[in-house]
N, C-alpha and C. Protein backbone atom coordinates (compact mmCIF):
# COMPACT_ATOMS: atom_id res chain seq x y z
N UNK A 1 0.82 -1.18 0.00
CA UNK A 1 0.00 0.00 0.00
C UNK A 1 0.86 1.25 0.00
N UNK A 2 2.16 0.67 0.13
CA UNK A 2 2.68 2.54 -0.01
C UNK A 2 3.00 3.03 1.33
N UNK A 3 2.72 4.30 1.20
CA UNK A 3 3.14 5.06 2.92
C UNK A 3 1.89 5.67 2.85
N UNK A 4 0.85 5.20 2.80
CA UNK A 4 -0.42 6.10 2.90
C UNK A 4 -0.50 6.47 4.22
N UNK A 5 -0.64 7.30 4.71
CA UNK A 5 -0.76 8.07 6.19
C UNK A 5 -2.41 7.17 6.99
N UNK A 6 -2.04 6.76 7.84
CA UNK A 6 -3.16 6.46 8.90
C UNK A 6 -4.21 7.41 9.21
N UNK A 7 -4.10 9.01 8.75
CA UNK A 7 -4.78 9.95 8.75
C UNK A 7 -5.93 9.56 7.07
N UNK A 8 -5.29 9.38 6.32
CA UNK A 8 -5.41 9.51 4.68
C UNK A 8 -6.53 8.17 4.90
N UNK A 9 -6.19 7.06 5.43
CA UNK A 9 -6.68 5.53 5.12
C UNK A 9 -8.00 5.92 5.84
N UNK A 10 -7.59 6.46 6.90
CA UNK A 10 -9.20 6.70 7.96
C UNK A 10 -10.32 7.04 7.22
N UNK A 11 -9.69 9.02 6.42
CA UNK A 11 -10.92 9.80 5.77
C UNK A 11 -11.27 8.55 4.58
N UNK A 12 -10.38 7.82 3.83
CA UNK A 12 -10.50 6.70 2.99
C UNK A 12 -12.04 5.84 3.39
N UNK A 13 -11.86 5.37 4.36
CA UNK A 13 -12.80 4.49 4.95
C UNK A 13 -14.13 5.56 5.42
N UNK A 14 -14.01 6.52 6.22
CA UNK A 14 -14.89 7.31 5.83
C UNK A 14 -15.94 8.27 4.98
N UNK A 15 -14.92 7.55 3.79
CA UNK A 15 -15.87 8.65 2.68
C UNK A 15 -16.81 7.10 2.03
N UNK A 16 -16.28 6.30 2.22
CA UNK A 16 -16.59 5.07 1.90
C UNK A 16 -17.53 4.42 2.46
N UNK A 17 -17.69 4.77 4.01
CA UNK A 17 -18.92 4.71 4.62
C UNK A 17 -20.46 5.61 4.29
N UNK A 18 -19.72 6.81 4.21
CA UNK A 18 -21.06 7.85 3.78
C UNK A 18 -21.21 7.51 2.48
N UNK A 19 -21.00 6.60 1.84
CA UNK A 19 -21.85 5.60 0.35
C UNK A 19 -21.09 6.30 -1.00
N UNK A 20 -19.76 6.89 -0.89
CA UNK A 20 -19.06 7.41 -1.84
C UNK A 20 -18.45 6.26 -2.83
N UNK A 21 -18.83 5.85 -3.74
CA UNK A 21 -17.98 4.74 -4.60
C UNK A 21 -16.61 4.63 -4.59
N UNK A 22 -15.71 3.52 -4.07
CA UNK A 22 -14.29 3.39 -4.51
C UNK A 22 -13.89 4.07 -5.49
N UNK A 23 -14.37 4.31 -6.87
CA UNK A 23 -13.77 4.86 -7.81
C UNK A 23 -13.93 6.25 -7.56
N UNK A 24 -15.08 6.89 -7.16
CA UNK A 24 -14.99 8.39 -6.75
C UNK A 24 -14.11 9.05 -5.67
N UNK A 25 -13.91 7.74 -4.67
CA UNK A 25 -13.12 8.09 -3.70
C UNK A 25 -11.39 8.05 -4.56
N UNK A 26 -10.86 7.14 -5.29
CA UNK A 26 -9.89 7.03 -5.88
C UNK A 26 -9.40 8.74 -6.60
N UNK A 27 -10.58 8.69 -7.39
CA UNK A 27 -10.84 9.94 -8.11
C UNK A 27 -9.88 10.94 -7.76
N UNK A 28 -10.85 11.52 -6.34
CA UNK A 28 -10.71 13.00 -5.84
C UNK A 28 -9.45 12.63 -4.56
N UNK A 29 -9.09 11.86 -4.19
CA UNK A 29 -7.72 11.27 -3.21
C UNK A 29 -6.51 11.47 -4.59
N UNK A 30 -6.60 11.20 -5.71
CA UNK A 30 -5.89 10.91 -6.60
C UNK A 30 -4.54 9.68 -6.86
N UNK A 31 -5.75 8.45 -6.50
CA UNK A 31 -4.68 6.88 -5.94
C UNK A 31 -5.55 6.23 -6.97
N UNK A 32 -4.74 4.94 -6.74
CA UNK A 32 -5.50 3.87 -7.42
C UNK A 32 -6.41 3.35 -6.38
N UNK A 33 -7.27 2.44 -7.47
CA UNK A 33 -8.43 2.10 -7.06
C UNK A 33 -7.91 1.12 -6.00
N UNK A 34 -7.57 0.53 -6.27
CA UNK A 34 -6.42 -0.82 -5.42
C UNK A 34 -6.35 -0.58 -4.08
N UNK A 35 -5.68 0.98 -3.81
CA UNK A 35 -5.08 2.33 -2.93
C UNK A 35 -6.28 2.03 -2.10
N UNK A 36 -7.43 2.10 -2.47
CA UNK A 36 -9.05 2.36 -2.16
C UNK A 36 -9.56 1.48 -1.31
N UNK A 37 -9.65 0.16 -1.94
CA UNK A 37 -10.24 -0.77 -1.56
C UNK A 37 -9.33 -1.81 -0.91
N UNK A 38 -7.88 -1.97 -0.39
CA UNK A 38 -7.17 -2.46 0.86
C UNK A 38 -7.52 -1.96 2.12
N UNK A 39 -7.00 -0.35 2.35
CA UNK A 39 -7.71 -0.04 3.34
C UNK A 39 -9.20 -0.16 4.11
N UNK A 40 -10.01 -0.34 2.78
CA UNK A 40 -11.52 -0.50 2.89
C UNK A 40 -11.75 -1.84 3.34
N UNK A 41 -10.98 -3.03 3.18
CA UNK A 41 -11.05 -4.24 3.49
C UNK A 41 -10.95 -4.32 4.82
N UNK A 42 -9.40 -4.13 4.95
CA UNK A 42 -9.08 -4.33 6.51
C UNK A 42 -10.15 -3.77 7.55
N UNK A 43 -10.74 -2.41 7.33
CA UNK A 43 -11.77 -1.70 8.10
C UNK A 43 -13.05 -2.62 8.25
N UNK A 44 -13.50 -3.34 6.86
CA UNK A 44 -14.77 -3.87 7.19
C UNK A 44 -14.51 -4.84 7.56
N UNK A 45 -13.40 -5.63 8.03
CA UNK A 45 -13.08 -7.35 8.01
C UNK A 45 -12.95 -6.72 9.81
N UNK A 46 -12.58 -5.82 10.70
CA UNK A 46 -12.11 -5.76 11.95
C UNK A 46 -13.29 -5.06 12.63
N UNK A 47 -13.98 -3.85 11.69
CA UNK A 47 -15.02 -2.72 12.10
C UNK A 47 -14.11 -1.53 12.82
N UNK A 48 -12.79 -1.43 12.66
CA UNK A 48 -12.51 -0.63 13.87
C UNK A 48 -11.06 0.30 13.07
N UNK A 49 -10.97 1.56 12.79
CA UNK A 49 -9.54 2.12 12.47
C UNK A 49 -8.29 1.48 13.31
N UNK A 50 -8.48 1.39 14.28
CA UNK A 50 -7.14 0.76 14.77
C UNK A 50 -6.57 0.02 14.36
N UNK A 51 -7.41 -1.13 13.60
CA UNK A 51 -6.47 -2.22 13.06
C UNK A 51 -5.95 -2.01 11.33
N UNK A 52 -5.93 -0.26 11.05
CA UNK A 52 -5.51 -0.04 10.29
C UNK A 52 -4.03 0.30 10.09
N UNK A 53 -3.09 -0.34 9.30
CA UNK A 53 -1.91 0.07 9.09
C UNK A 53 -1.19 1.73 9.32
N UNK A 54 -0.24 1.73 10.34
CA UNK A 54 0.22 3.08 10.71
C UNK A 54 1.33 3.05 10.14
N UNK A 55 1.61 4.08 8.82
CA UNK A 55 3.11 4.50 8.29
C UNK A 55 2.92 6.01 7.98
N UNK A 56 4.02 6.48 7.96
CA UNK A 56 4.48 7.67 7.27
C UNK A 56 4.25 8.82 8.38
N UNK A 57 3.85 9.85 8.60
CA UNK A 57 3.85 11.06 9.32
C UNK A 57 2.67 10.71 10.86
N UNK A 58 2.35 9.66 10.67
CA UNK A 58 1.25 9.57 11.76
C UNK A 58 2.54 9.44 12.84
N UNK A 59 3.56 8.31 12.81
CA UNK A 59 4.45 8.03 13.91
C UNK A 59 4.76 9.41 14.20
N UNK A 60 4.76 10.46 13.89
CA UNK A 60 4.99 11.61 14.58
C UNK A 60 4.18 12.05 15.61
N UNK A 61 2.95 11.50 15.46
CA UNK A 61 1.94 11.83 16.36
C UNK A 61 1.53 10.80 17.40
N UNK A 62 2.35 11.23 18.76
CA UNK A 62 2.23 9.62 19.53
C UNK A 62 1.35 9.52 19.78
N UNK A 63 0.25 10.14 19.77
CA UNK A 63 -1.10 10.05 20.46
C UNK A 63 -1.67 8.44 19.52
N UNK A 64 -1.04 8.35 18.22
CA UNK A 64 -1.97 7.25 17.73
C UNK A 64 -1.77 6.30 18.76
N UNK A 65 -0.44 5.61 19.55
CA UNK A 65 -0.60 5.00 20.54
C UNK A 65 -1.88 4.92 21.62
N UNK A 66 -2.27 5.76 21.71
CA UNK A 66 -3.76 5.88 22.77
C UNK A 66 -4.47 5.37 22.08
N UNK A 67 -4.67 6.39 20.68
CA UNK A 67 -5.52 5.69 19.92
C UNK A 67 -6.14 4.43 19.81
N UNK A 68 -5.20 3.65 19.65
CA UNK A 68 -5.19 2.12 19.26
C UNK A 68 -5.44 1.27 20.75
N UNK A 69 -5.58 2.08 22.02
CA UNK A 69 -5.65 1.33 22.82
C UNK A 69 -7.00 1.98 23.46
N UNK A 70 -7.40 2.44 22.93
CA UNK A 70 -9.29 3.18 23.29
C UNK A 70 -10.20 1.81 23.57
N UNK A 71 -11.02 2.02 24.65
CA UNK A 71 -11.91 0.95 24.92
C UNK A 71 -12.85 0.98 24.02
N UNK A 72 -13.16 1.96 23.31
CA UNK A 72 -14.65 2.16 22.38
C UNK A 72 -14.13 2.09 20.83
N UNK A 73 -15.00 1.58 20.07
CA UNK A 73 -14.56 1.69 18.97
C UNK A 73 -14.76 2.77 18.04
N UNK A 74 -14.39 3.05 17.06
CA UNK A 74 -14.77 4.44 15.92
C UNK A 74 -15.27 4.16 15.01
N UNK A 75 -16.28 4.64 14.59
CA UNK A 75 -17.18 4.02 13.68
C UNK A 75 -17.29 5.43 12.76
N UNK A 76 -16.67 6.89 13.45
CA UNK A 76 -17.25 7.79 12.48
C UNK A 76 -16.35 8.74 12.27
N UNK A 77 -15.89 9.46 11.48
CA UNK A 77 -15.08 10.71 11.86
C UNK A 77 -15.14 11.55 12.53
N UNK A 78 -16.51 11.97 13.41
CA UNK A 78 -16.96 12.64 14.37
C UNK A 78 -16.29 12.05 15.46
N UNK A 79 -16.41 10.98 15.66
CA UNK A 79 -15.70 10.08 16.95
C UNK A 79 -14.46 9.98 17.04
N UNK A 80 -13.79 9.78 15.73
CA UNK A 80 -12.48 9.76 15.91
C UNK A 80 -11.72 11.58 16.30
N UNK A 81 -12.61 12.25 15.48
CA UNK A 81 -12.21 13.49 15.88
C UNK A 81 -11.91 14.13 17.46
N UNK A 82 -13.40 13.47 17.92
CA UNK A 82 -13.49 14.05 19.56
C UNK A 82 -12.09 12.85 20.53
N UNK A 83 -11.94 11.50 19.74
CA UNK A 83 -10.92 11.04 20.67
C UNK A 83 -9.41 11.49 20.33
N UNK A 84 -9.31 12.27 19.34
CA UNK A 84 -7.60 12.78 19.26
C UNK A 84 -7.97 13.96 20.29
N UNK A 85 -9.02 14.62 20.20
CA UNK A 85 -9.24 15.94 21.08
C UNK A 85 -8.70 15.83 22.42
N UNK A 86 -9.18 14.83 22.90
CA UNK A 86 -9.22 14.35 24.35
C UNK A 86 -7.77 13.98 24.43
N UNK A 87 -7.56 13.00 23.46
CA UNK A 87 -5.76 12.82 23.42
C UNK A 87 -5.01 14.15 22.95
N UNK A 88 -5.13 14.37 22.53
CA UNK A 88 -4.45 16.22 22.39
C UNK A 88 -4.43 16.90 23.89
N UNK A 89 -5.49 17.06 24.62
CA UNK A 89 -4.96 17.53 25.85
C UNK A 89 -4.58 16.80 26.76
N UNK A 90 -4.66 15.39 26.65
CA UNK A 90 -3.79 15.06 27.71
C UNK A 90 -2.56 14.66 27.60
N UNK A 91 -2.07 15.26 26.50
CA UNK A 91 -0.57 15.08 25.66
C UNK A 91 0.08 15.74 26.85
N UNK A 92 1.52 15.60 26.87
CA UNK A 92 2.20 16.02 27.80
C UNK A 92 3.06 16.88 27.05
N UNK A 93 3.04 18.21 27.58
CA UNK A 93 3.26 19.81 27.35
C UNK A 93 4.92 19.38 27.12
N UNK A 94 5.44 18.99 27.97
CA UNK A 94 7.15 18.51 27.34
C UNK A 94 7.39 17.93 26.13
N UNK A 95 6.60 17.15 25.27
CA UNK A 95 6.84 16.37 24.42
C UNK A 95 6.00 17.32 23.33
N UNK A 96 5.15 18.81 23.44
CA UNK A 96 4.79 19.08 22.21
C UNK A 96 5.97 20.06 22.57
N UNK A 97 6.70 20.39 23.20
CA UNK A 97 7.25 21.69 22.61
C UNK A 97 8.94 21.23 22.04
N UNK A 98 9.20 20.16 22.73
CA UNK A 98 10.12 19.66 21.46
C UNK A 98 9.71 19.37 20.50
N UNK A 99 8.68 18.96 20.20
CA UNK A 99 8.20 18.80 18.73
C UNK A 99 8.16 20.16 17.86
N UNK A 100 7.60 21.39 18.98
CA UNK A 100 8.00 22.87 18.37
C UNK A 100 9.24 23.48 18.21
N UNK A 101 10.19 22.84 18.67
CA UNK A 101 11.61 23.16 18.70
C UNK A 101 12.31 22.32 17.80
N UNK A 102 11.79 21.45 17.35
CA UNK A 102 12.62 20.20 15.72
C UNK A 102 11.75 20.99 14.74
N UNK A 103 10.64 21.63 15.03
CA UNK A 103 10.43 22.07 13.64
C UNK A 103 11.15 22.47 12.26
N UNK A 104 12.16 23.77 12.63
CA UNK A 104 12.92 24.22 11.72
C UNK A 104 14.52 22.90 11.36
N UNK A 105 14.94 22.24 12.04
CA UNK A 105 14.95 21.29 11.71
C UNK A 105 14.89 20.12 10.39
N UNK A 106 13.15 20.09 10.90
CA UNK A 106 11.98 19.39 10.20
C UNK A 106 12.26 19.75 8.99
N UNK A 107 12.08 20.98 8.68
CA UNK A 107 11.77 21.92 7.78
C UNK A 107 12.40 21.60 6.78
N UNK A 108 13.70 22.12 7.31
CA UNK A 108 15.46 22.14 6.59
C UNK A 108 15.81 20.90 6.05
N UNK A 109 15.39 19.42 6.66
CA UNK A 109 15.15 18.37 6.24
C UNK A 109 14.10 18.07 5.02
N UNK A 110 13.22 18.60 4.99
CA UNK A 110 12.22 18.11 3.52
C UNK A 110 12.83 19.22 2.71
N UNK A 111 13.72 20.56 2.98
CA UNK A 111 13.90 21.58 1.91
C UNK A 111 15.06 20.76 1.55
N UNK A 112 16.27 20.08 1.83
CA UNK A 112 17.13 19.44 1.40
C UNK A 112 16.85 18.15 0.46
N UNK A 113 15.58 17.53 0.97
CA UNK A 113 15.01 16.38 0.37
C UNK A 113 14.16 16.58 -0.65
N UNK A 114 13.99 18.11 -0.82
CA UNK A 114 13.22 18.52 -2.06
C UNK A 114 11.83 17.62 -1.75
N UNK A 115 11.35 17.65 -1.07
CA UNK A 115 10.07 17.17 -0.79
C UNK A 115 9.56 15.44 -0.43
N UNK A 116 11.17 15.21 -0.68
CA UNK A 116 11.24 13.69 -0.46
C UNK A 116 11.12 12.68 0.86
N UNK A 117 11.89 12.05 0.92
CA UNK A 117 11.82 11.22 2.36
C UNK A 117 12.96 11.81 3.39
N UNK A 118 12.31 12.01 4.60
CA UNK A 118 13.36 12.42 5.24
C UNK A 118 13.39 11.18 6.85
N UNK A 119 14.36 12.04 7.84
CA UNK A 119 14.29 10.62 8.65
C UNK A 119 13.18 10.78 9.79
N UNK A 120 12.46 11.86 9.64
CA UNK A 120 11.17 12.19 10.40
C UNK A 120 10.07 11.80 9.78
């Protein structure tokens, strides 16, 4: 599947729920259909985002760790929204402001990589 972002696969499965066709969803994401309907599998074979594949820029965001260990399941983007919320504030204030302090960093890393892979 690529490095599709755990963010990307979610709205994936969500647009897919509100009765959007694989191919329309392919469409306007601009992936293959293929792209479409893996993620869409795994979601309907478990019912639950968690047991969706985590690569690419999500590991930046430790909160998916909580995520994946939530007693309730997510069934909607509304839900998943309000549980990063909740995990957003109980993030620990030390660990976002180094994340605000690698920024430039960050930065200087994808401007060298010309938009490519970097080690973040």
């Amino acid at each position: 599947m690529g490095c599709m972002s755990f963010e990307k696969q979610t709205r994936i499965c969500t647009l897919l729920q509100e009765g959007y066709s694989s191919h329309n969803v392919a469409f306007c994401k601009n992936i293959s259909q293929l792209a479409v309907t893996r993620p869409n599998a795994k979601f309907k074979t478990t019912g639950s985002v968690k047991d969706l594949p985590r690569r690419g820029h999500s590991r930046m965001f430790t909160g998916h760790r909580r995520l994946r260990k939530l007693e309730t399941w997510i069934y909607s983007q509304d839900q998943l929204w309000e549980a990063i919320q909740k995990i957003w504030i109980e993030m620990d204030n030390e660990f976002l402001f180094k994340l605000i302090n690698s920024m430039p960093e960050r930065i200087e890393d994808v401007i060298k990589a010309k938009g490519g892979y970097t080690r973040w």
